[in-house]
Protein backbone atom coordinates (compact mmCIF):
# COMPACT_ATOMS: atom_id res chain seq x y z
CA UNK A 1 -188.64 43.20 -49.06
CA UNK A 2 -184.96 43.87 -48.59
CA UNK A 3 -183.78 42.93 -44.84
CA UNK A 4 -182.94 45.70 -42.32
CA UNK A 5 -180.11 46.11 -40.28
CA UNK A 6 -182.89 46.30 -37.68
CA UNK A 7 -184.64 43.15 -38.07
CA UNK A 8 -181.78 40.67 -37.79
CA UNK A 9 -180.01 42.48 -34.74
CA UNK A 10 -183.55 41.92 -32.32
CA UNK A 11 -181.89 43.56 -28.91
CA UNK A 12 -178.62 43.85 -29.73
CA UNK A 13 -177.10 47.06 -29.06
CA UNK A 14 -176.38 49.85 -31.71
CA UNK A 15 -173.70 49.94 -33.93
CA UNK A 16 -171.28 52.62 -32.91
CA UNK A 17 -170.43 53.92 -36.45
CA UNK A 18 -167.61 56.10 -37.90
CA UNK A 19 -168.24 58.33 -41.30
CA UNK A 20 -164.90 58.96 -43.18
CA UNK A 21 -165.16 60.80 -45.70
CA UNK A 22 -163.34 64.40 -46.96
CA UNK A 23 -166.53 65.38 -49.07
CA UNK A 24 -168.81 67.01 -46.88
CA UNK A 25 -171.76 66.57 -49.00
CA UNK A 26 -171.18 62.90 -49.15
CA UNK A 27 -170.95 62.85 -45.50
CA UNK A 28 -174.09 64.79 -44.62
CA UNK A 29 -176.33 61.78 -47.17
CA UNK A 30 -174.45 59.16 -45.64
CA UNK A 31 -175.96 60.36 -41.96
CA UNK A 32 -179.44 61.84 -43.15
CA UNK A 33 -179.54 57.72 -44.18
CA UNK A 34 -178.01 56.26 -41.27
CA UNK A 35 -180.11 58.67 -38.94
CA UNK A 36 -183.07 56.27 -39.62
CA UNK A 37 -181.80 53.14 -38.57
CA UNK A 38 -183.03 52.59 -34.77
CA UNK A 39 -179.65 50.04 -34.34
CA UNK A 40 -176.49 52.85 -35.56
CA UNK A 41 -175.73 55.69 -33.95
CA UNK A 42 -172.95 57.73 -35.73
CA UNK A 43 -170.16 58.49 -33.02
CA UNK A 44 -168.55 61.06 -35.02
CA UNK A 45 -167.63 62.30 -38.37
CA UNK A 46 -163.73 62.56 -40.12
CA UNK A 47 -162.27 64.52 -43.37
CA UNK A 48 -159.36 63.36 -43.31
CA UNK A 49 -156.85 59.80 -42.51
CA UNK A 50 -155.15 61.10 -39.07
CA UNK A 51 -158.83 62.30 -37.68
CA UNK A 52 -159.95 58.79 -38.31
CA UNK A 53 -157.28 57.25 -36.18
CA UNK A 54 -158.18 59.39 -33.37
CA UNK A 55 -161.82 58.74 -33.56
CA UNK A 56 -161.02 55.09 -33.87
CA UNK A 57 -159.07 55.08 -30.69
CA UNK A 58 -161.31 57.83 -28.42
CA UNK A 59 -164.45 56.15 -29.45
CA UNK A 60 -163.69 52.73 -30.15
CA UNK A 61 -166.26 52.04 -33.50
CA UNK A 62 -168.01 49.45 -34.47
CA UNK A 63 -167.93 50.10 -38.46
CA UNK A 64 -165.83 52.72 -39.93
CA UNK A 65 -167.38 53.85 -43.58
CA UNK A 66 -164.30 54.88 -45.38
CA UNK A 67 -164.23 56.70 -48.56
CA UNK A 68 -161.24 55.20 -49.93
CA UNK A 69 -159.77 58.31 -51.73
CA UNK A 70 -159.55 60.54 -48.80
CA UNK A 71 -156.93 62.30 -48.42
CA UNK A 72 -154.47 61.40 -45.53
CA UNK A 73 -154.82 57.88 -45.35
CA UNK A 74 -151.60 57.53 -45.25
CA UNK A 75 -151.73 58.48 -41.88
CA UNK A 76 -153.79 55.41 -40.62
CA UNK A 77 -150.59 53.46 -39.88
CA UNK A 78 -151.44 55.40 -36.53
CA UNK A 79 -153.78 52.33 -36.67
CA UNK A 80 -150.57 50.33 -35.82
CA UNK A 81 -150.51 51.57 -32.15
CA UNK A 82 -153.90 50.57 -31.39
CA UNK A 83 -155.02 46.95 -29.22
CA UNK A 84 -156.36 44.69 -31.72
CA UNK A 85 -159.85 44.79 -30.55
CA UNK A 86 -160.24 48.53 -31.15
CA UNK A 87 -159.98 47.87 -34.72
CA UNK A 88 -162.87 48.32 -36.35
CA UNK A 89 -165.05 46.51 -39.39
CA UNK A 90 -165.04 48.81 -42.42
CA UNK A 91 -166.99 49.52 -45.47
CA UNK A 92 -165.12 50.94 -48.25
CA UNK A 93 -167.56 53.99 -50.38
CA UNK A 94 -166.36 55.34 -53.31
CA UNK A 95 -167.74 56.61 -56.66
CA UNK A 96 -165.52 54.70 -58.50
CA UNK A 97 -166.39 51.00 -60.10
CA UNK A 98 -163.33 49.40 -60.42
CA UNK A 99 -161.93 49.10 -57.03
CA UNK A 100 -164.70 46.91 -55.90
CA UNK A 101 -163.16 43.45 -57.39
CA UNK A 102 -160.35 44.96 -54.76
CA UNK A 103 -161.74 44.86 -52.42
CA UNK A 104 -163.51 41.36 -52.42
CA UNK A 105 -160.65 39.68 -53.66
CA UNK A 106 -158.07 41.54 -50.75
CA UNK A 107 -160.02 41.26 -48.02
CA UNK A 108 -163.50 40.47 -48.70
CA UNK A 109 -164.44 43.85 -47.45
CA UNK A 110 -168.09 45.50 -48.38
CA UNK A 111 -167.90 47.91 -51.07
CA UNK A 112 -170.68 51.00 -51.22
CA UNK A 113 -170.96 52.36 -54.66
CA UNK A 114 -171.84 56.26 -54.82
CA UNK A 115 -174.58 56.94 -55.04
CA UNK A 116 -176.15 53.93 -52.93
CA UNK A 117 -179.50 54.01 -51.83
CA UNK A 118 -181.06 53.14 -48.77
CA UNK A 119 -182.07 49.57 -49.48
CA UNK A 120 -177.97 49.04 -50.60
CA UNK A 121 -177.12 50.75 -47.50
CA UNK A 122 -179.00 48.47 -45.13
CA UNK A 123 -177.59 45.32 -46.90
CA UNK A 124 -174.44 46.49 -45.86
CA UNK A 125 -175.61 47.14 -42.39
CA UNK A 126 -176.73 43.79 -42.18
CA UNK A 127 -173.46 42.11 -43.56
CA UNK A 128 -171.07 44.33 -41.27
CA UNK A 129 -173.50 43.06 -37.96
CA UNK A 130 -173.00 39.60 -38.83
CA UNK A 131 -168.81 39.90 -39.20
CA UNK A 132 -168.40 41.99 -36.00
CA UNK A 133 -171.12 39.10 -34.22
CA UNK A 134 -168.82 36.36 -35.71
CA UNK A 135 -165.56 37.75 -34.56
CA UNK A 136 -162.67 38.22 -37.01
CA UNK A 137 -159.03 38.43 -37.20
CA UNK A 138 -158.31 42.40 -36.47
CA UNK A 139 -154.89 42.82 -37.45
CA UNK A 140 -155.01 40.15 -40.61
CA UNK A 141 -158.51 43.10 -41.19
CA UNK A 142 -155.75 45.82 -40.45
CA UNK A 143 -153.51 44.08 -43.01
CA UNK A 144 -156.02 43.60 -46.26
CA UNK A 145 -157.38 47.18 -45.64
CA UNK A 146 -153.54 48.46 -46.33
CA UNK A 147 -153.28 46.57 -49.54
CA UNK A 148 -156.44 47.57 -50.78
CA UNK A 149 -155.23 51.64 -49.61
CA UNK A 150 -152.05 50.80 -51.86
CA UNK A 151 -154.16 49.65 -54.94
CA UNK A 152 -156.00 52.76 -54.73
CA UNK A 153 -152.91 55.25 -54.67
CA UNK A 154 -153.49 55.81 -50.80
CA UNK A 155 -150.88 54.25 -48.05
CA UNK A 156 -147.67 55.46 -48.42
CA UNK A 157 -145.69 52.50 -46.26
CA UNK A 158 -147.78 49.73 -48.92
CA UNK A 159 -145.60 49.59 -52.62
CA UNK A 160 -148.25 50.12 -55.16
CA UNK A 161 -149.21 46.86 -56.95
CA UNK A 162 -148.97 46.01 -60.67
CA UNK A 163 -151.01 47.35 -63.37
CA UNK A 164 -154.82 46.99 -63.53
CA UNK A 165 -155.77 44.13 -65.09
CA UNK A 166 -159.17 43.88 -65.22
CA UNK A 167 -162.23 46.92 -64.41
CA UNK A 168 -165.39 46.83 -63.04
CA UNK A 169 -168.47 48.18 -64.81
CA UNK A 170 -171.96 48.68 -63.26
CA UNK A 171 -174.91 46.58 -65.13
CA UNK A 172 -178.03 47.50 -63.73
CA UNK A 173 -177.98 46.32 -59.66
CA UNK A 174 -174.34 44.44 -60.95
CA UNK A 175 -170.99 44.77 -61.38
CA UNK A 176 -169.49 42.77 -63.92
CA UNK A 177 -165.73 43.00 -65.17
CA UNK A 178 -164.07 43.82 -68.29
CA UNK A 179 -160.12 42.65 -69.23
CA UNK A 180 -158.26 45.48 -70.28
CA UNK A 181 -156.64 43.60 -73.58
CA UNK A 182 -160.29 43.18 -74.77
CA UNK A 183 -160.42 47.03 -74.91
CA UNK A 184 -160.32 48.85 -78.37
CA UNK A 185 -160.08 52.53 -76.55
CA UNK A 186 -161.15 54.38 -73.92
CA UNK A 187 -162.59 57.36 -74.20
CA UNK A 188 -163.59 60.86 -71.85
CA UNK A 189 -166.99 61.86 -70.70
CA UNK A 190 -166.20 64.98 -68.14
CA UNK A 191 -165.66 62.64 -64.81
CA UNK A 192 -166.61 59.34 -66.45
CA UNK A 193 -164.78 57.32 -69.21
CA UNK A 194 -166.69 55.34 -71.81
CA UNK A 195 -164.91 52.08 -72.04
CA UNK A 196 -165.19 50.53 -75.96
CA UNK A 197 -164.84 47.04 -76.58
CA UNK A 198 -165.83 45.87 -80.04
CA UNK A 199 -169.53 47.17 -80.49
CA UNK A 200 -170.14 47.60 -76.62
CA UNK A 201 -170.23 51.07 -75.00
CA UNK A 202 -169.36 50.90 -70.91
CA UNK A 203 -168.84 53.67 -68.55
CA UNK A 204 -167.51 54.29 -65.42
CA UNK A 205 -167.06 57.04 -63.45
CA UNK A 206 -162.97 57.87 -63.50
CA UNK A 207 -161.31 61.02 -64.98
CA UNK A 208 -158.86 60.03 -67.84
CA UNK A 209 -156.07 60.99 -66.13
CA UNK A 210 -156.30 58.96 -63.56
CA UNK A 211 -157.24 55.62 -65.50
CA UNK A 212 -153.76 56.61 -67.49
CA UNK A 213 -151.66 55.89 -64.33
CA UNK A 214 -153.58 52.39 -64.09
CA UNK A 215 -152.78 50.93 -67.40
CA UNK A 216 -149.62 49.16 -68.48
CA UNK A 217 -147.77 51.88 -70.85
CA UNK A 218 -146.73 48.64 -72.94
CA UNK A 219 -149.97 48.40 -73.67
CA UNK A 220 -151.85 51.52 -73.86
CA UNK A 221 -151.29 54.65 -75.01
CA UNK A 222 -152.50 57.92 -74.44
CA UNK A 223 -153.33 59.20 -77.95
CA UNK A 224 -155.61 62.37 -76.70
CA UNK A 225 -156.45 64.16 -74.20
CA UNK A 226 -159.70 62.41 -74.34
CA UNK A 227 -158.36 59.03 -75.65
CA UNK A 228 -156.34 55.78 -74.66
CA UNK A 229 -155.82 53.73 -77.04
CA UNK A 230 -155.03 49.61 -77.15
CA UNK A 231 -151.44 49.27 -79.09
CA UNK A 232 -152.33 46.07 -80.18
CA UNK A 233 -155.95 47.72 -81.48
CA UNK A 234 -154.23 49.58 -84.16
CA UNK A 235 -154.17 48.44 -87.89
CA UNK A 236 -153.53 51.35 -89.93
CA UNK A 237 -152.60 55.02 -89.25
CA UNK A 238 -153.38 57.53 -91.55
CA UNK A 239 -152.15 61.42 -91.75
CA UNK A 240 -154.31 63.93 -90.82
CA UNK A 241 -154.54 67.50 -91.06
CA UNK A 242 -152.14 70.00 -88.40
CA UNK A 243 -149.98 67.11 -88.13
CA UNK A 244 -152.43 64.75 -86.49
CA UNK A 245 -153.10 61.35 -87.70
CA UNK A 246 -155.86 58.80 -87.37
CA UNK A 247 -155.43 55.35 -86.23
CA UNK A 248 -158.19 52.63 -87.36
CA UNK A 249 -158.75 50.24 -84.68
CA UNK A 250 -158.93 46.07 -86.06
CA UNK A 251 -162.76 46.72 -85.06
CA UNK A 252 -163.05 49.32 -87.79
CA UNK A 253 -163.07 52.35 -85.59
CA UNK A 254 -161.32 55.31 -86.24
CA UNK A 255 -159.54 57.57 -83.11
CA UNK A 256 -157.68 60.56 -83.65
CA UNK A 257 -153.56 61.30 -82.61
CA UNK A 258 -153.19 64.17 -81.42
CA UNK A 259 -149.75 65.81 -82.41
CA UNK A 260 -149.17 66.51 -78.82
CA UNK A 261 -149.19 62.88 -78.36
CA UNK A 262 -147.66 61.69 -81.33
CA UNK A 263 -144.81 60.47 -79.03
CA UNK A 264 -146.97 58.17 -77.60
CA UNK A 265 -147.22 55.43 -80.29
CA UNK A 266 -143.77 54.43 -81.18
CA UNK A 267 -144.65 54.12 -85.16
CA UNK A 268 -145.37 57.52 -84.98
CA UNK A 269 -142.66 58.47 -83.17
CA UNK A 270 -140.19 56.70 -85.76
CA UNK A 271 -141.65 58.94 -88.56
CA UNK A 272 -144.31 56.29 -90.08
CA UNK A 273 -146.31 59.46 -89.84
């Protein structure tokens, strides 16, 4: 039986939790779950990056859960002007795999996948208790949280780091992690992308244009609305009808160009089609 936030925290007082989080949907789960848990009481509720720094300072939080693509986060470096011991722990939510490696690697920070259930939920519960008991370095916590804000497009003060490297993919109860140069193509699903390498399907929940800003142009191309290729995928590229073309991948698939994008792959581009 999974351990409850409960059961190792015998007479401690309740975590004084923050939600943060611009969804109100998302919000309203995360406290119908948290409402059950005898040792949390949720101290108030933010939609936005400058409401969380003034929660954080008028209520002084245990744990903050922080959807990390809410808008205004920017406007944490209000975060700055705060003691070091009103800086709270914080678990990063978001529905979006591949920031998780992130935000181990950054600052070792929990990570809730959406949707999480309660049993996931708890676990984190657990974890955060145990870091807060321990004691930790606030403003070195402060510090991580801003580079992890920066990989994710948020914290404007933070310069953006380099080009994804790698992506997480859910497996079951696991994430494991993909290298972009193994990928043929990546291809749309609505809000997910379907992530091909060699015979093997993955998917995570991103919208294409989004993923497009994370890869290394040198490497990728956008060939489609719906498709991003691997330049160093490509064998052959055929014409096509309307002035599109087809590439066929070294794996032996077959993607189409879009003429609107024919700019993208410099062969084309040159007049090889």
């Amino acid at each position: 039986m999974t351990p409850t936030a409960n059961s190792l925290t015998p007479g401690s007082r309740a975590l004084s939790v923050v939600i943060a989080d611009d969804d109100a949907l998302a919000r309203a789960r995360l406290r119908r779950l948290l409402s059950v848990e005898s040792n949390v009481q949720v101290v108030c509720e933010c939609d936005d990056g400058r409401t969380v720094v003034k929660a954080i300072a008028e209520h002084r939080p245990d744990l903050v859960f922080l959807d990390i693509h809410m808008s205004g986060l920017d406007d944490m470096k209000g975060l700055d002007a705060l003691p070091a011991d009103a800086i709270p722990d914080v678990v990063f939510i978001s529905a979006y795999d591949q920031y998780a490696l992130d935000a181990l690697a950054l600052g070792g920070f929990d990570y809730l996948l959406k949707p999480f259930d309660r049993d996931r939920l708890q676990e984190s519960l657990v974890a955060a208790s145990r870091r807060i008991a321990a004691g930790t370095d606030r403003r070195a916590l402060l510090e991580a949280m801003r580079r992890l804000l920066a990989r994710s497009g948020n914290g404007s003060d933070v310069q953006s780091a380099s080009y994804v490297d790698r992506i997480a993919v859910r497996d079951g109860g696991r994430i494991s992690f993909i290298r972009t140069r193994d990928v043929d193509y990546f291809e749309s699903a609505a809000n997910y992308v379907r992530i091909h390498v060699g015979p093997s399907v993955h998917q995570i929940r991103e919208k294409i244009s989004t993923l497009t800003t994370r890869l290394d142009p040198e490497r990728f191309a956008r060939i489609h609305r719906s498709t991003i290729v691997n330049r160093d995928r490509i064998k052959e590229i055929q014409p096509a009808y309307s002035g599109d073309a087809i590439l066929i991948l070294t794996s032996g698939q077959r993607v189409r160009l879009s003429r609107g994008y024919r700019g993208a792959i410099d062969l084309v581009a040159n007049g090889a089609v």
